[in-house]
C-alpha atoms as a PDB file:
ATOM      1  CA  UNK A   1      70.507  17.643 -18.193  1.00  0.00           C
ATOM      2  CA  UNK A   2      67.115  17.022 -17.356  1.00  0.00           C
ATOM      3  CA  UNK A   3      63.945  18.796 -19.332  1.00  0.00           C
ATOM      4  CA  UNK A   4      60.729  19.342 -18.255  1.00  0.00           C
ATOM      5  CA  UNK A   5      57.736  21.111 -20.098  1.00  0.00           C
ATOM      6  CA  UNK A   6      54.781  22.934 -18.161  1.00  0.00           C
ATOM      7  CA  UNK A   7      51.769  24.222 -20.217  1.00  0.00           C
ATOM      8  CA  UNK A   8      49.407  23.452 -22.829  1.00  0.00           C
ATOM      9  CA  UNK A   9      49.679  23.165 -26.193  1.00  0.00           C
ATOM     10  CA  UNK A  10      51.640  26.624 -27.796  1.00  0.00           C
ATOM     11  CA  UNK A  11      52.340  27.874 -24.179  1.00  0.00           C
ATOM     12  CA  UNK A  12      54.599  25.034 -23.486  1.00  0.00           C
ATOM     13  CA  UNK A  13      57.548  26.137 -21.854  1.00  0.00           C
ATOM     14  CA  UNK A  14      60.931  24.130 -21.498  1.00  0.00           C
ATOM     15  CA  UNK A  15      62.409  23.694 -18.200  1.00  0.00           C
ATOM     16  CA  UNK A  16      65.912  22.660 -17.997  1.00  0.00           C
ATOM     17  CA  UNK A  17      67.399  21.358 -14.570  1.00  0.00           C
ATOM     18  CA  UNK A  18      71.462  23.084 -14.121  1.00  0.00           C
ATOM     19  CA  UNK A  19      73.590  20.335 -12.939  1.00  0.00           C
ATOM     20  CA  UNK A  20      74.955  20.766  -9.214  1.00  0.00           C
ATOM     21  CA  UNK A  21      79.012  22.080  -9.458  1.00  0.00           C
ATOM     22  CA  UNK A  22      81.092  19.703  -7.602  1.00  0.00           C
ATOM     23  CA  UNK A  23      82.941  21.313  -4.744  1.00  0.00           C
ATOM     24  CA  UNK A  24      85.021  18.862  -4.434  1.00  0.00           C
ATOM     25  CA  UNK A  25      86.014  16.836  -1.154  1.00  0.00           C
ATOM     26  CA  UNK A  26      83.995  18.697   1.847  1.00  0.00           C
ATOM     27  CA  UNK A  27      86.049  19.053   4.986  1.00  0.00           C
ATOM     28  CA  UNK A  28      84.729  18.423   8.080  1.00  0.00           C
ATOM     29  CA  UNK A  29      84.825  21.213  10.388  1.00  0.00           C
ATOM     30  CA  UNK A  30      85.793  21.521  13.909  1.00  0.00           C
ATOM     31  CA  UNK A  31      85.342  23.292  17.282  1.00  0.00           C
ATOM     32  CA  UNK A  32      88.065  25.446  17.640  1.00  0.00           C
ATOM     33  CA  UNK A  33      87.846  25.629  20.844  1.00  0.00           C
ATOM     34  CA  UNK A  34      87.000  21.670  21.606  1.00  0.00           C
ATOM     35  CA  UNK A  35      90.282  21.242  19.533  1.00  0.00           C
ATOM     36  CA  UNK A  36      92.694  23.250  21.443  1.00  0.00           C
ATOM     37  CA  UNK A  37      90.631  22.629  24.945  1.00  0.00           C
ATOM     38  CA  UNK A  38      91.043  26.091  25.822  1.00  0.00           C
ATOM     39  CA  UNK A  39      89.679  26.726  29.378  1.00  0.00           C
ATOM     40  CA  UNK A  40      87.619  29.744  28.987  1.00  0.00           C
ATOM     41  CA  UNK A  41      86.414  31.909  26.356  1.00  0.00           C
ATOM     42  CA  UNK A  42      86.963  36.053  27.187  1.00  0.00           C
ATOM     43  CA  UNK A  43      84.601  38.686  26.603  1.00  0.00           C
ATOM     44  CA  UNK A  44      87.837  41.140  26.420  1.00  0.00           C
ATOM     45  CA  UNK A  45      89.602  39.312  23.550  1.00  0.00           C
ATOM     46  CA  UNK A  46      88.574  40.775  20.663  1.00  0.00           C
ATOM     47  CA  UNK A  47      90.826  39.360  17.856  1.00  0.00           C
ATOM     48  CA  UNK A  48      89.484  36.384  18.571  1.00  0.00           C
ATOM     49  CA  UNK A  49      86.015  37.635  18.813  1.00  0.00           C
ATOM     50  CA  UNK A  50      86.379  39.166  15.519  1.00  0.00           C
ATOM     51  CA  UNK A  51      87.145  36.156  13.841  1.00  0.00           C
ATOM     52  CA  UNK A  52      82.758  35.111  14.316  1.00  0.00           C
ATOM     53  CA  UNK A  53      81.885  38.067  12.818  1.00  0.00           C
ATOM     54  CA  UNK A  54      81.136  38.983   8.962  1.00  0.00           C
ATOM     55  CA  UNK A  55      82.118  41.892   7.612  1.00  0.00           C
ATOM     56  CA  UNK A  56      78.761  43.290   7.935  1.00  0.00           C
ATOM     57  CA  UNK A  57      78.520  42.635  11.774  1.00  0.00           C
ATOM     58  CA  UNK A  58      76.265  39.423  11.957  1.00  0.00           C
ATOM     59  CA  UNK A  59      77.198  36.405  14.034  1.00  0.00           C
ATOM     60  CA  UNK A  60      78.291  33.515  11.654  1.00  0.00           C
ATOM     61  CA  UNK A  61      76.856  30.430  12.069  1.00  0.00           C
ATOM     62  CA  UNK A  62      77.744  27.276  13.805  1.00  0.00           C
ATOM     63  CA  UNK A  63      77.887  25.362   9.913  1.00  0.00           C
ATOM     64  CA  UNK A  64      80.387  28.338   8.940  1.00  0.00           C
ATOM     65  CA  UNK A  65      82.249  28.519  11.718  1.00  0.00           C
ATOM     66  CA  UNK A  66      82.472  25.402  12.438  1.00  0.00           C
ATOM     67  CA  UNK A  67      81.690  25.518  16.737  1.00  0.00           C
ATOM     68  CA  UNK A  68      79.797  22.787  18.729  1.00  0.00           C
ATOM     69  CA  UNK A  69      76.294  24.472  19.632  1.00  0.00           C
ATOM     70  CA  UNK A  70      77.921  24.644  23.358  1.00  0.00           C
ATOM     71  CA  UNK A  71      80.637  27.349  22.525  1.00  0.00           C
ATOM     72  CA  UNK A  72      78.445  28.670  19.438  1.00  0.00           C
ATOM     73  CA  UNK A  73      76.386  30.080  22.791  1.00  0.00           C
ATOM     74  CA  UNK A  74      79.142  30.615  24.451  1.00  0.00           C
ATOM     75  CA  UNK A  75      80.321  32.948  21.560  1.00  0.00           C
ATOM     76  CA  UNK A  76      77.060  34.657  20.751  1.00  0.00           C
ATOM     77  CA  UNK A  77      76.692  35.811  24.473  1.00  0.00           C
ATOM     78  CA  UNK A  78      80.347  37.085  24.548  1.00  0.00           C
ATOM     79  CA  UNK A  79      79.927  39.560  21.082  1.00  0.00           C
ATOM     80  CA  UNK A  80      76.527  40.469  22.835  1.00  0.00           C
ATOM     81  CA  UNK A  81      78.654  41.803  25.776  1.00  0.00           C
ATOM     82  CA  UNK A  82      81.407  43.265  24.016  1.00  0.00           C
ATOM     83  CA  UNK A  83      79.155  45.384  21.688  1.00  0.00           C
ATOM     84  CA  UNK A  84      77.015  46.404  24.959  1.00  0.00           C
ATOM     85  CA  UNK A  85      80.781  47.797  26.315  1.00  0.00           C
ATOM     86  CA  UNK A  86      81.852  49.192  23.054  1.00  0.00           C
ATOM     87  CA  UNK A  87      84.432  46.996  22.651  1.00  0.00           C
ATOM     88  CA  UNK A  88      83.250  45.206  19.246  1.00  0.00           C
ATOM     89  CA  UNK A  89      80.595  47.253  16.507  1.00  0.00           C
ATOM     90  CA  UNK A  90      77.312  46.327  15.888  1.00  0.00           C
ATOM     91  CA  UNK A  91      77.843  47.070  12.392  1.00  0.00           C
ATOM     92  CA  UNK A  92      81.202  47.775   9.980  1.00  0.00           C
END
């Protein structure tokens, strides 16, 4: 552990650096739908809509999800529509 002071005189204080946790072995993610080379994406399947969302109704990202940018669009455009028809909330 690292330690740093910052000050003058009494009015040092002691920084101390935490050590990173190790994670363990990262696992590179994949575009689902790359993977499986599904055709096209539907605006009326919602399970699978559902799946992009957090449980507070944001879009996840592409690093969480794990989607090219290509079909990360394609996905954001899709829950746009389905929330416009009231088929998906905005918020849970």
């Amino acid at each position: 552990m690292k330690v740093k002071t910052r000050g003058f005189g009494k009015d040092k204080k002691i920084i101390k650096k935490k050590k990173k946790d190790a994670l363990g072995p990262v696992r590179k993610r994949f575009c689902r739908f790359c993977a499986d080379k599904l055709g096209s994406i539907d605006y009326k399947d919602i399970k699978r809509l559902e799946v992009f969302i957090t449980e507070k109704g944001k879009i996840n990202a592409s690093r969480f999800s794990g989607n090219c940018a290509k079909h990360q669009r394609r996905i954001r455009e899709l829950i746009n529509k389905a929330r416009f028809l009231s088929l998906l909330p905005y918020t849970r």
